[in-house]
PDB file of N, CA and C in Angstrom:
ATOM      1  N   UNK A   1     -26.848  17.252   8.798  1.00  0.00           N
ATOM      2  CA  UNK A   1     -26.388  16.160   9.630  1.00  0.00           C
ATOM      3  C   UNK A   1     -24.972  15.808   9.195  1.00  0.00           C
ATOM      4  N   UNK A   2     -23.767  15.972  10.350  1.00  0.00           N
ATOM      5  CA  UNK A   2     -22.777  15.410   9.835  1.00  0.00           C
ATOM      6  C   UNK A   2     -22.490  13.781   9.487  1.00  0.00           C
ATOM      7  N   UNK A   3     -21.689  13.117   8.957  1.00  0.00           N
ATOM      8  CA  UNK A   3     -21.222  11.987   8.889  1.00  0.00           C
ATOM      9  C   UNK A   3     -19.691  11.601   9.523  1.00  0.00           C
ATOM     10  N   UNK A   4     -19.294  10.561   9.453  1.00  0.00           N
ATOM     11  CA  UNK A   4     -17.992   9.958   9.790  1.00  0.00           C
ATOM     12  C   UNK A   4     -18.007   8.683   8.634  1.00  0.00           C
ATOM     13  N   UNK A   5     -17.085   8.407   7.924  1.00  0.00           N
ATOM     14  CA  UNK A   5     -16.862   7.015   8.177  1.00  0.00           C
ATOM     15  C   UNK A   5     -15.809   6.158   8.381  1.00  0.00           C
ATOM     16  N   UNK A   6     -15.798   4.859   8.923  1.00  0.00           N
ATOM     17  CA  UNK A   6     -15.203   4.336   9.452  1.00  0.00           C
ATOM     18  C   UNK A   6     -15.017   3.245   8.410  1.00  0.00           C
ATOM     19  N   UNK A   7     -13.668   3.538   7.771  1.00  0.00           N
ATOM     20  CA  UNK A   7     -12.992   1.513   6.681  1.00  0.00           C
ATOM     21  C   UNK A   7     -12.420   0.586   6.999  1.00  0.00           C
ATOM     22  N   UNK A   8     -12.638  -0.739   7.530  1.00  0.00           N
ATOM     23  CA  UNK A   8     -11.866  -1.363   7.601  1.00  0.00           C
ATOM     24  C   UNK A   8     -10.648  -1.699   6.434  1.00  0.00           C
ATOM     25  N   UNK A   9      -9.827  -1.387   6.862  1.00  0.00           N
ATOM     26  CA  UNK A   9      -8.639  -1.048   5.555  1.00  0.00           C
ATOM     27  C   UNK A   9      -8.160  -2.610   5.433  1.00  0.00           C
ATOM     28  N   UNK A  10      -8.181  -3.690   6.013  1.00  0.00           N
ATOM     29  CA  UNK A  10      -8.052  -5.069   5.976  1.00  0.00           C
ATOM     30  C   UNK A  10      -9.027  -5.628   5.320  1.00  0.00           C
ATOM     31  N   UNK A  11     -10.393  -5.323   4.858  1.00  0.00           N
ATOM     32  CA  UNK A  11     -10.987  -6.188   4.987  1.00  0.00           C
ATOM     33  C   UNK A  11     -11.266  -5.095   3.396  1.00  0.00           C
ATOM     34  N   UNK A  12     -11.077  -4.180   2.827  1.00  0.00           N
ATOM     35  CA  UNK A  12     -11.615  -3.589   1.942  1.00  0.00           C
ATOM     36  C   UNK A  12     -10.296  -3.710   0.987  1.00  0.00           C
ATOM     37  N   UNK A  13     -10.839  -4.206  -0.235  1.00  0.00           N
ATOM     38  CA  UNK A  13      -9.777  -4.361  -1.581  1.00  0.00           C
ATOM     39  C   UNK A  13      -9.642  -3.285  -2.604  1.00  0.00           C
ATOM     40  N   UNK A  14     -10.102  -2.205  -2.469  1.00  0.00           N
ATOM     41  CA  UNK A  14     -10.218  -1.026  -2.878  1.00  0.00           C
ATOM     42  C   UNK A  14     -10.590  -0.898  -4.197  1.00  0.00           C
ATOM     43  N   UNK A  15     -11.906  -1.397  -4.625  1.00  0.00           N
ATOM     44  CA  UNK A  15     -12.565  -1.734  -5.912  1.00  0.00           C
ATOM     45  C   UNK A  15     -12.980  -0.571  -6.220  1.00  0.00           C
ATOM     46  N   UNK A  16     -13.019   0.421  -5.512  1.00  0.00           N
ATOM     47  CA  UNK A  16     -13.668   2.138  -5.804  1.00  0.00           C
ATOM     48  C   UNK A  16     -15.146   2.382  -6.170  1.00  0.00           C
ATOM     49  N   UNK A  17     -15.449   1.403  -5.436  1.00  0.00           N
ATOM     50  CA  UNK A  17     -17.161   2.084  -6.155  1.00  0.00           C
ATOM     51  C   UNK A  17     -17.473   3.099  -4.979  1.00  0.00           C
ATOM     52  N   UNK A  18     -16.781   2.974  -3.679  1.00  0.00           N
ATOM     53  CA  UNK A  18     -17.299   4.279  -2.565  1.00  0.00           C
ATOM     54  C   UNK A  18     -17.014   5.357  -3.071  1.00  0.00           C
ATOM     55  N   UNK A  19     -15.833   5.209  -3.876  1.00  0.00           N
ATOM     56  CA  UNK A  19     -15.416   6.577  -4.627  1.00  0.00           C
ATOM     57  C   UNK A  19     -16.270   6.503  -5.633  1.00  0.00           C
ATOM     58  N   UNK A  20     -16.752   6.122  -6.335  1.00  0.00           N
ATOM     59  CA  UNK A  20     -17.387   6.633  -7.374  1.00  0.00           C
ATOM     60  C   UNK A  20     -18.879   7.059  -6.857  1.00  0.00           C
ATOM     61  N   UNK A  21     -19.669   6.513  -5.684  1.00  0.00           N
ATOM     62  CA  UNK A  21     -20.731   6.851  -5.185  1.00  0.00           C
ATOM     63  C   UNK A  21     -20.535   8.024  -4.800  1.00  0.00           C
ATOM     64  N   UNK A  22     -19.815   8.523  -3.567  1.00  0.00           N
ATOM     65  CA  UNK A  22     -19.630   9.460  -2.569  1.00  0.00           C
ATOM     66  C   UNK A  22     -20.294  10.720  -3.174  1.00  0.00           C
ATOM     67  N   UNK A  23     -21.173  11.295  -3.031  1.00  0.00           N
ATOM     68  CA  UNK A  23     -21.948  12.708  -3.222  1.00  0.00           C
ATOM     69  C   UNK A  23     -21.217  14.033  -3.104  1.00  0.00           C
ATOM     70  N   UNK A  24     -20.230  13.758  -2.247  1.00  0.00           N
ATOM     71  CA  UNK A  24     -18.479  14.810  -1.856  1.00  0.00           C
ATOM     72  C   UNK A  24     -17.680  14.407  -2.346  1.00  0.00           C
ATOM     73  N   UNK A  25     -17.335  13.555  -2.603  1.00  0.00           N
ATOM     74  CA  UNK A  25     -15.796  13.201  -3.212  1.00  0.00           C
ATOM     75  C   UNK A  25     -14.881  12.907  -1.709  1.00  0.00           C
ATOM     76  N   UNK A  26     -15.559  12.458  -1.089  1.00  0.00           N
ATOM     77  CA  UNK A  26     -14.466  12.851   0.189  1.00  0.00           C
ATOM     78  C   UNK A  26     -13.839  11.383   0.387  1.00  0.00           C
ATOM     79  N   UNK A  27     -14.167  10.232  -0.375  1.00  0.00           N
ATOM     80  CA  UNK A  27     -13.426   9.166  -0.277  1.00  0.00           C
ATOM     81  C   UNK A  27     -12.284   9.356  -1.244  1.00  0.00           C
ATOM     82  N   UNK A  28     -11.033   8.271  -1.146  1.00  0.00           N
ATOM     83  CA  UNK A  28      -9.918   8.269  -2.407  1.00  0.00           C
ATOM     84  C   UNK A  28      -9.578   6.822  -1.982  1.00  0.00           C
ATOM     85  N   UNK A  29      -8.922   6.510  -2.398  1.00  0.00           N
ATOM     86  CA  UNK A  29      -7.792   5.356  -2.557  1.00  0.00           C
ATOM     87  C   UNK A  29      -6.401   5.443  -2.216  1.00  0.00           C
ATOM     88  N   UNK A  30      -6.137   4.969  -1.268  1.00  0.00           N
ATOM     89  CA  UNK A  30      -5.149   5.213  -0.327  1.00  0.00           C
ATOM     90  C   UNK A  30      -3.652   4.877  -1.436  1.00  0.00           C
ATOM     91  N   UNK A  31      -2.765   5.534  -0.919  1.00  0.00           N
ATOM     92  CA  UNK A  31      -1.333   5.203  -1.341  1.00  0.00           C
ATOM     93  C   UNK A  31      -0.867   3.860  -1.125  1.00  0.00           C
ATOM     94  N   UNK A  32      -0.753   3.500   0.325  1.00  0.00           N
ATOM     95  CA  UNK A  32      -0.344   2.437   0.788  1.00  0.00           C
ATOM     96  C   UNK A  32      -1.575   1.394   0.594  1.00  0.00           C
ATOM     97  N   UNK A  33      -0.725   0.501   0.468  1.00  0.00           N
ATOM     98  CA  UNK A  33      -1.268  -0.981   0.484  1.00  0.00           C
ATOM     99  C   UNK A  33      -1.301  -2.099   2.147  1.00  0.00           C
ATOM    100  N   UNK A  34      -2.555  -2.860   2.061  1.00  0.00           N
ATOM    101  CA  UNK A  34      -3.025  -3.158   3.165  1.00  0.00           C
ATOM    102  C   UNK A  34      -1.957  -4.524   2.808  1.00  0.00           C
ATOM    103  N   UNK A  35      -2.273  -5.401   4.708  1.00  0.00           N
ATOM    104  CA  UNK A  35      -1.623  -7.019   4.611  1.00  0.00           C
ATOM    105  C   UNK A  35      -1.696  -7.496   3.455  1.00  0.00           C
ATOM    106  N   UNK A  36      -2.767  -7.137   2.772  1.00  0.00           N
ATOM    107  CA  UNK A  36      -3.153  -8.625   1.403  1.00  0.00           C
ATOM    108  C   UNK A  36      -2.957  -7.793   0.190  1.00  0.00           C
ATOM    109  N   UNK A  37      -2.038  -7.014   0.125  1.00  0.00           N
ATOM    110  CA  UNK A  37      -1.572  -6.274  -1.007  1.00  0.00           C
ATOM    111  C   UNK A  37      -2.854  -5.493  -1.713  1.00  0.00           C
ATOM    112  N   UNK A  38      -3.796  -4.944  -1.428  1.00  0.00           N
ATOM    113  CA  UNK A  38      -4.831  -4.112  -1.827  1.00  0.00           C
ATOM    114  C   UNK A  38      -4.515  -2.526  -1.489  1.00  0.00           C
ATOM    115  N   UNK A  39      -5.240  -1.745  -2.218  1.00  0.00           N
ATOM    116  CA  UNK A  39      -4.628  -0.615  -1.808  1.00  0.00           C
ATOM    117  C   UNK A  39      -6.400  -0.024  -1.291  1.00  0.00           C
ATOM    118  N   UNK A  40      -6.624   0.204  -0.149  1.00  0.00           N
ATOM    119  CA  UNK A  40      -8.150   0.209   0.193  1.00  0.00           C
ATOM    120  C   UNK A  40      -7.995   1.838   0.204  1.00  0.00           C
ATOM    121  N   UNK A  41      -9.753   2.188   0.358  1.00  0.00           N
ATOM    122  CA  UNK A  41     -10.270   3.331   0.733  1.00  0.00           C
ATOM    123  C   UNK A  41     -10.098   4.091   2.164  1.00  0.00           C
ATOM    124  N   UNK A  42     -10.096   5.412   1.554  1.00  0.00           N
ATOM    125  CA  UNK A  42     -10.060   5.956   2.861  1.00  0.00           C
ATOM    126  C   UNK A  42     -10.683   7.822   2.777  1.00  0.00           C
ATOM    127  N   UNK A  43     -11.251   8.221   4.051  1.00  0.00           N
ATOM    128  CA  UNK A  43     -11.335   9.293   4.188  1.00  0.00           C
ATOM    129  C   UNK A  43     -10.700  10.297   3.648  1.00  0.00           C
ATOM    130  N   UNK A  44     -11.189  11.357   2.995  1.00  0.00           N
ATOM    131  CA  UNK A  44      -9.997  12.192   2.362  1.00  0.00           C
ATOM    132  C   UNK A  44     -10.464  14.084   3.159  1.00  0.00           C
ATOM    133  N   UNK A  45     -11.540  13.877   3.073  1.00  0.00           N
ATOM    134  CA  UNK A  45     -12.129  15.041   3.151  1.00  0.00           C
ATOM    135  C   UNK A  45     -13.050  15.203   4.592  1.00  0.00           C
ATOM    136  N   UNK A  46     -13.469  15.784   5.481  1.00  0.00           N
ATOM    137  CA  UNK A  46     -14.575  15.870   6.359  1.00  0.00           C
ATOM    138  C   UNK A  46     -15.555  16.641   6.076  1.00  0.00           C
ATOM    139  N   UNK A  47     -16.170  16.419   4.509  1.00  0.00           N
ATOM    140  CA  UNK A  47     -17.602  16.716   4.106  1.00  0.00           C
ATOM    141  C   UNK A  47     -18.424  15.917   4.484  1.00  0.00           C
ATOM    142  N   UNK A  48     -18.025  14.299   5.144  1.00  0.00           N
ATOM    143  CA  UNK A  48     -19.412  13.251   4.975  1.00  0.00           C
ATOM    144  C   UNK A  48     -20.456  13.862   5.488  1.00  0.00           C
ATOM    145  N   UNK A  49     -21.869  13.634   5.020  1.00  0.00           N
ATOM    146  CA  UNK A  49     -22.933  13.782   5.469  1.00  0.00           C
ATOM    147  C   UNK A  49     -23.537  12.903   6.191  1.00  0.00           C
ATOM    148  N   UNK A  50     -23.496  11.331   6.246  1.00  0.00           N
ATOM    149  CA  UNK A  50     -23.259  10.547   6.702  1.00  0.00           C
ATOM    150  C   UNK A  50     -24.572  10.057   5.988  1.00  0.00           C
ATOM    151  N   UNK A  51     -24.743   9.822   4.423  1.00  0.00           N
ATOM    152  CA  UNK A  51     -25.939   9.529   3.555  1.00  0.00           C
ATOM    153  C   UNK A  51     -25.906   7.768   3.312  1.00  0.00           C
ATOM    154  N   UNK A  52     -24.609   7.008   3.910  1.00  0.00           N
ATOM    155  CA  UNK A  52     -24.312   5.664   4.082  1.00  0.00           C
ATOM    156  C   UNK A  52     -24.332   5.225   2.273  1.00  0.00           C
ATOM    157  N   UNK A  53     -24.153   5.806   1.316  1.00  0.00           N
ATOM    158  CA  UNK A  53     -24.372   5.518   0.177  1.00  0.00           C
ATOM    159  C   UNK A  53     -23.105   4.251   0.053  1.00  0.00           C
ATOM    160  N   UNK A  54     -21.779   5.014   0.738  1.00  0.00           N
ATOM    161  CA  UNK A  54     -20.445   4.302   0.577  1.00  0.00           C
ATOM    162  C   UNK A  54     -20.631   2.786   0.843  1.00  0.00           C
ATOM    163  N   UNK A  55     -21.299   3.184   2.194  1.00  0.00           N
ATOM    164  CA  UNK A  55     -21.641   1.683   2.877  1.00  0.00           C
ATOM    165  C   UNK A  55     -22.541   0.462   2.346  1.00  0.00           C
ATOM    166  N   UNK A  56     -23.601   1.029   1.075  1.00  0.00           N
ATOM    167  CA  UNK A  56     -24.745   0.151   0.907  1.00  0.00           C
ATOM    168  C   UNK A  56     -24.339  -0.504  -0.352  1.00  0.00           C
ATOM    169  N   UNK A  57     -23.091  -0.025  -1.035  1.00  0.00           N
ATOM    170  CA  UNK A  57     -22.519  -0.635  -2.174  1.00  0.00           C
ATOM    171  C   UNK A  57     -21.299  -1.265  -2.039  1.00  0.00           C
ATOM    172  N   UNK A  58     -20.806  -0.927  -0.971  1.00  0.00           N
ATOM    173  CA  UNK A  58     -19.329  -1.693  -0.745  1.00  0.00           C
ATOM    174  C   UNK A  58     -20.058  -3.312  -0.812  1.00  0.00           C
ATOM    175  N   UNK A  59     -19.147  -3.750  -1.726  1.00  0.00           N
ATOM    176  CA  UNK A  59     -19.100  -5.538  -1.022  1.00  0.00           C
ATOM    177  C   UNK A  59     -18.724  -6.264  -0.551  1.00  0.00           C
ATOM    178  N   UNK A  60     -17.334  -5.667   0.131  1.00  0.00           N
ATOM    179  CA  UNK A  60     -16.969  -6.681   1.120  1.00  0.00           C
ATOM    180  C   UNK A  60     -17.484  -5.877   2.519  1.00  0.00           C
ATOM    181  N   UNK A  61     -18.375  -5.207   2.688  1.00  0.00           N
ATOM    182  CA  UNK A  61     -18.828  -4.593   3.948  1.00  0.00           C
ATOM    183  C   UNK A  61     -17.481  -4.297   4.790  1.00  0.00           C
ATOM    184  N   UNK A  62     -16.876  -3.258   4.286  1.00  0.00           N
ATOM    185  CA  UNK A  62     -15.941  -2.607   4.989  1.00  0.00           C
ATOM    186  C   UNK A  62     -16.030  -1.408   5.422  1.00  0.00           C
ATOM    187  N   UNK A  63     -17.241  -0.842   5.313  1.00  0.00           N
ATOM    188  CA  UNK A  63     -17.975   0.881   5.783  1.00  0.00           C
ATOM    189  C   UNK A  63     -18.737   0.999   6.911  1.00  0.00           C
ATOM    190  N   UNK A  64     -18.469   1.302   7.619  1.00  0.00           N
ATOM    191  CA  UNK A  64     -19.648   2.008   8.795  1.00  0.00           C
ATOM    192  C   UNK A  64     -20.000   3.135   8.793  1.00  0.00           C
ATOM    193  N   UNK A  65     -20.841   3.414   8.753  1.00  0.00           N
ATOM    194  CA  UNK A  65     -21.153   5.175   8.739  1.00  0.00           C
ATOM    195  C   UNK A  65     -21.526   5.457  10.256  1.00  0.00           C
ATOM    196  N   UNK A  66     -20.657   7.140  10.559  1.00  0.00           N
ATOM    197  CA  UNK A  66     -21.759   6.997  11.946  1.00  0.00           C
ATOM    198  C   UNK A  66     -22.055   8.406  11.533  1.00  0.00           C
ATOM    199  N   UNK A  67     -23.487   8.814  12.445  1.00  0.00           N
ATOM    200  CA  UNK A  67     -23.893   9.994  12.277  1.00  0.00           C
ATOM    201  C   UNK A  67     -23.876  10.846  13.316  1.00  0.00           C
ATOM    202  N   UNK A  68     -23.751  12.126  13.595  1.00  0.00           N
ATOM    203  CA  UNK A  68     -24.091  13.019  14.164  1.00  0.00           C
ATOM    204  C   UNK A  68     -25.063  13.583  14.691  1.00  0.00           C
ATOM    205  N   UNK A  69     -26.062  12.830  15.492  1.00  0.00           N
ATOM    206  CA  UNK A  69     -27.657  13.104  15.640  1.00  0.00           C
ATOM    207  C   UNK A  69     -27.475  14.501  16.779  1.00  0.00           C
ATOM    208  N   UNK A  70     -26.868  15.113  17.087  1.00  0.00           N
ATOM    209  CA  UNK A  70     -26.812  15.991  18.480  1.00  0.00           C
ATOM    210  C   UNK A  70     -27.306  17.198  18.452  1.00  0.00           C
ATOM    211  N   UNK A  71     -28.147  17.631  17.077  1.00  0.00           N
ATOM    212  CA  UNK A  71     -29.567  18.175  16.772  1.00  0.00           C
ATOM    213  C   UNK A  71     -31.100  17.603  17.618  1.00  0.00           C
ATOM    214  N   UNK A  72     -30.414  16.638  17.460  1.00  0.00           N
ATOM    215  CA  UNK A  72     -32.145  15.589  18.139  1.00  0.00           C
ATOM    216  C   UNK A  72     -32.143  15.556  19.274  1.00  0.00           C
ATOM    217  N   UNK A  73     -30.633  15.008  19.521  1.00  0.00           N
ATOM    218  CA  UNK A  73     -30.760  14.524  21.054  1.00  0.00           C
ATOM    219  C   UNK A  73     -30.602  15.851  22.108  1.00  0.00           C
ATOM    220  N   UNK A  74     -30.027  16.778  21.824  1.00  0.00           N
ATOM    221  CA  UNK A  74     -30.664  18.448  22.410  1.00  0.00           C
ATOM    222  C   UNK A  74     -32.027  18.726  22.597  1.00  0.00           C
ATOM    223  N   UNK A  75     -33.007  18.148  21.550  1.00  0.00           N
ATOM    224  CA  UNK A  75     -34.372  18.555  21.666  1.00  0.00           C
ATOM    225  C   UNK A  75     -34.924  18.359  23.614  1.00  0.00           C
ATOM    226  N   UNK A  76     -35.614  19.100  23.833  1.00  0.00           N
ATOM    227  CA  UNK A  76     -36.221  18.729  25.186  1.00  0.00           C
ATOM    228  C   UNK A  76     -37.989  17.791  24.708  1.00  0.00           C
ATOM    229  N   UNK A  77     -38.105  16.472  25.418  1.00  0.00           N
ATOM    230  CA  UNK A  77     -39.430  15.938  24.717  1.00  0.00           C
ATOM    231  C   UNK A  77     -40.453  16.880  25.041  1.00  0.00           C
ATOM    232  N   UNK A  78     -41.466  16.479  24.611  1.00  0.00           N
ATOM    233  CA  UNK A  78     -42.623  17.119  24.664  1.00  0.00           C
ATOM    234  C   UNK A  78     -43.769  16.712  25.756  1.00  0.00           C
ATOM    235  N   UNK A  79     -44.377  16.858  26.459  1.00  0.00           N
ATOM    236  CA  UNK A  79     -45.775  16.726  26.987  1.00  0.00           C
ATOM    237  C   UNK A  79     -45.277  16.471  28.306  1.00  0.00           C
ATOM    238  N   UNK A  80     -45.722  14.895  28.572  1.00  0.00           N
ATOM    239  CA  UNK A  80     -45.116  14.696  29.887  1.00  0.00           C
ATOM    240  C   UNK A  80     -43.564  13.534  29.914  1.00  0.00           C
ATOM    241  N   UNK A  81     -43.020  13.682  29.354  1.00  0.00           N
ATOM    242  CA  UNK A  81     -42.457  12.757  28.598  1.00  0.00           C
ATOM    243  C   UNK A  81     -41.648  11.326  28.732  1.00  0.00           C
ATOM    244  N   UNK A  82     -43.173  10.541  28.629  1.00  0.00           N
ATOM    245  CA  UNK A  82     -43.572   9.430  28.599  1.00  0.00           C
ATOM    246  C   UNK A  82     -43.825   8.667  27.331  1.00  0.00           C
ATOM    247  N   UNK A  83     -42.981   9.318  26.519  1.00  0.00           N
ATOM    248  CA  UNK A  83     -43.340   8.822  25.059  1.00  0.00           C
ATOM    249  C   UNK A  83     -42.819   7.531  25.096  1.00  0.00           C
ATOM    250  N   UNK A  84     -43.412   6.619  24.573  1.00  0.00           N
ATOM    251  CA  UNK A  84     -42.942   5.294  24.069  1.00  0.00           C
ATOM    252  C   UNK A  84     -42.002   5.240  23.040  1.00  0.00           C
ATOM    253  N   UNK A  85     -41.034   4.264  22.904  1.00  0.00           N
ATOM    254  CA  UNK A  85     -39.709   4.122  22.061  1.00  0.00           C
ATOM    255  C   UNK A  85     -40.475   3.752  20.959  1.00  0.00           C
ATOM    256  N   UNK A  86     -40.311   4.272  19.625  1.00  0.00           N
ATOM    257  CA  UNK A  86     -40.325   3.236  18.117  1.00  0.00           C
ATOM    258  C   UNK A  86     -39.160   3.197  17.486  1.00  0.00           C
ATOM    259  N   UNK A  87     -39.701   2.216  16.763  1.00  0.00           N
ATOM    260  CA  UNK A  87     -38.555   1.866  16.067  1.00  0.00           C
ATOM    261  C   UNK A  87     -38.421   3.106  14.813  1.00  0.00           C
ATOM    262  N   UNK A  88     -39.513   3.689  14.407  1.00  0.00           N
ATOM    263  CA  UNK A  88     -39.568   4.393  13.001  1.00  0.00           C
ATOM    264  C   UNK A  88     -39.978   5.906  13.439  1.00  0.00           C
ATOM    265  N   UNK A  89     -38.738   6.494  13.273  1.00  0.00           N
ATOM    266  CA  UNK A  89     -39.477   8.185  14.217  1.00  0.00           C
ATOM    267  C   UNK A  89     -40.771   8.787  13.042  1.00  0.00           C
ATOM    268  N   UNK A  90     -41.165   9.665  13.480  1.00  0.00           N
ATOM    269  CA  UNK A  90     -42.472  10.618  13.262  1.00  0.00           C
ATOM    270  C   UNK A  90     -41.799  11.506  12.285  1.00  0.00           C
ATOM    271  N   UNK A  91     -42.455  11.291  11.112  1.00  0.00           N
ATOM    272  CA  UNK A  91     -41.657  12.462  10.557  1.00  0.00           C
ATOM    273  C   UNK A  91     -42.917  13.492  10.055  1.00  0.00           C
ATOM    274  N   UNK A  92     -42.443  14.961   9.996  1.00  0.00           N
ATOM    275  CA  UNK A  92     -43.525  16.117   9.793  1.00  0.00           C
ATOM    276  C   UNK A  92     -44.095  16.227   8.406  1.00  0.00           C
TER     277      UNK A  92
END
């Protein structure tokens, strides 16, 4: 599954723990410095997997992860397909 993520570079003070989480290394710490004199995170690499690790430790919630589901959503459903929505998919 690929990843993306998305930093708000305003709102992130670049404390580096995404970098120190990241499973790729694909975050860094940007050169430039944001409005409020911070020097925030940013994309470096397009390894994300999109495992949201970056996102669940940041603290000023400046991460979005998005994912790449277009494995799934290719699938054709099954039966007659009338399946009901959940919230928690089926896993094998």
């Amino acid at each position: 599954m690929a990843g993306k993520i998305v930093i708000d570079t305003e709102r992130c003070k670049g404390c580096g723990l995404c970098v120190a989480v990241c499973p790729k290394g694909s975050i860094v710490i940007c050169e430039k410095s944001n409005k409020k004199g911070y020097f925030p995170a940013q994309q470096a690499k397009d390894e994300c997997t999109g495992c949201a690790l970056c996102a669940l430790v940041c603290p000023d919630a400046a991460i979005e992860v998005c994912r790449d589901n277009s494995e799934k959503s290719r699938a054709a459903p099954e039966g007659d397909g009338k399946r009901k929505a959940t919230l928690v998919e089926d896993k094998a």
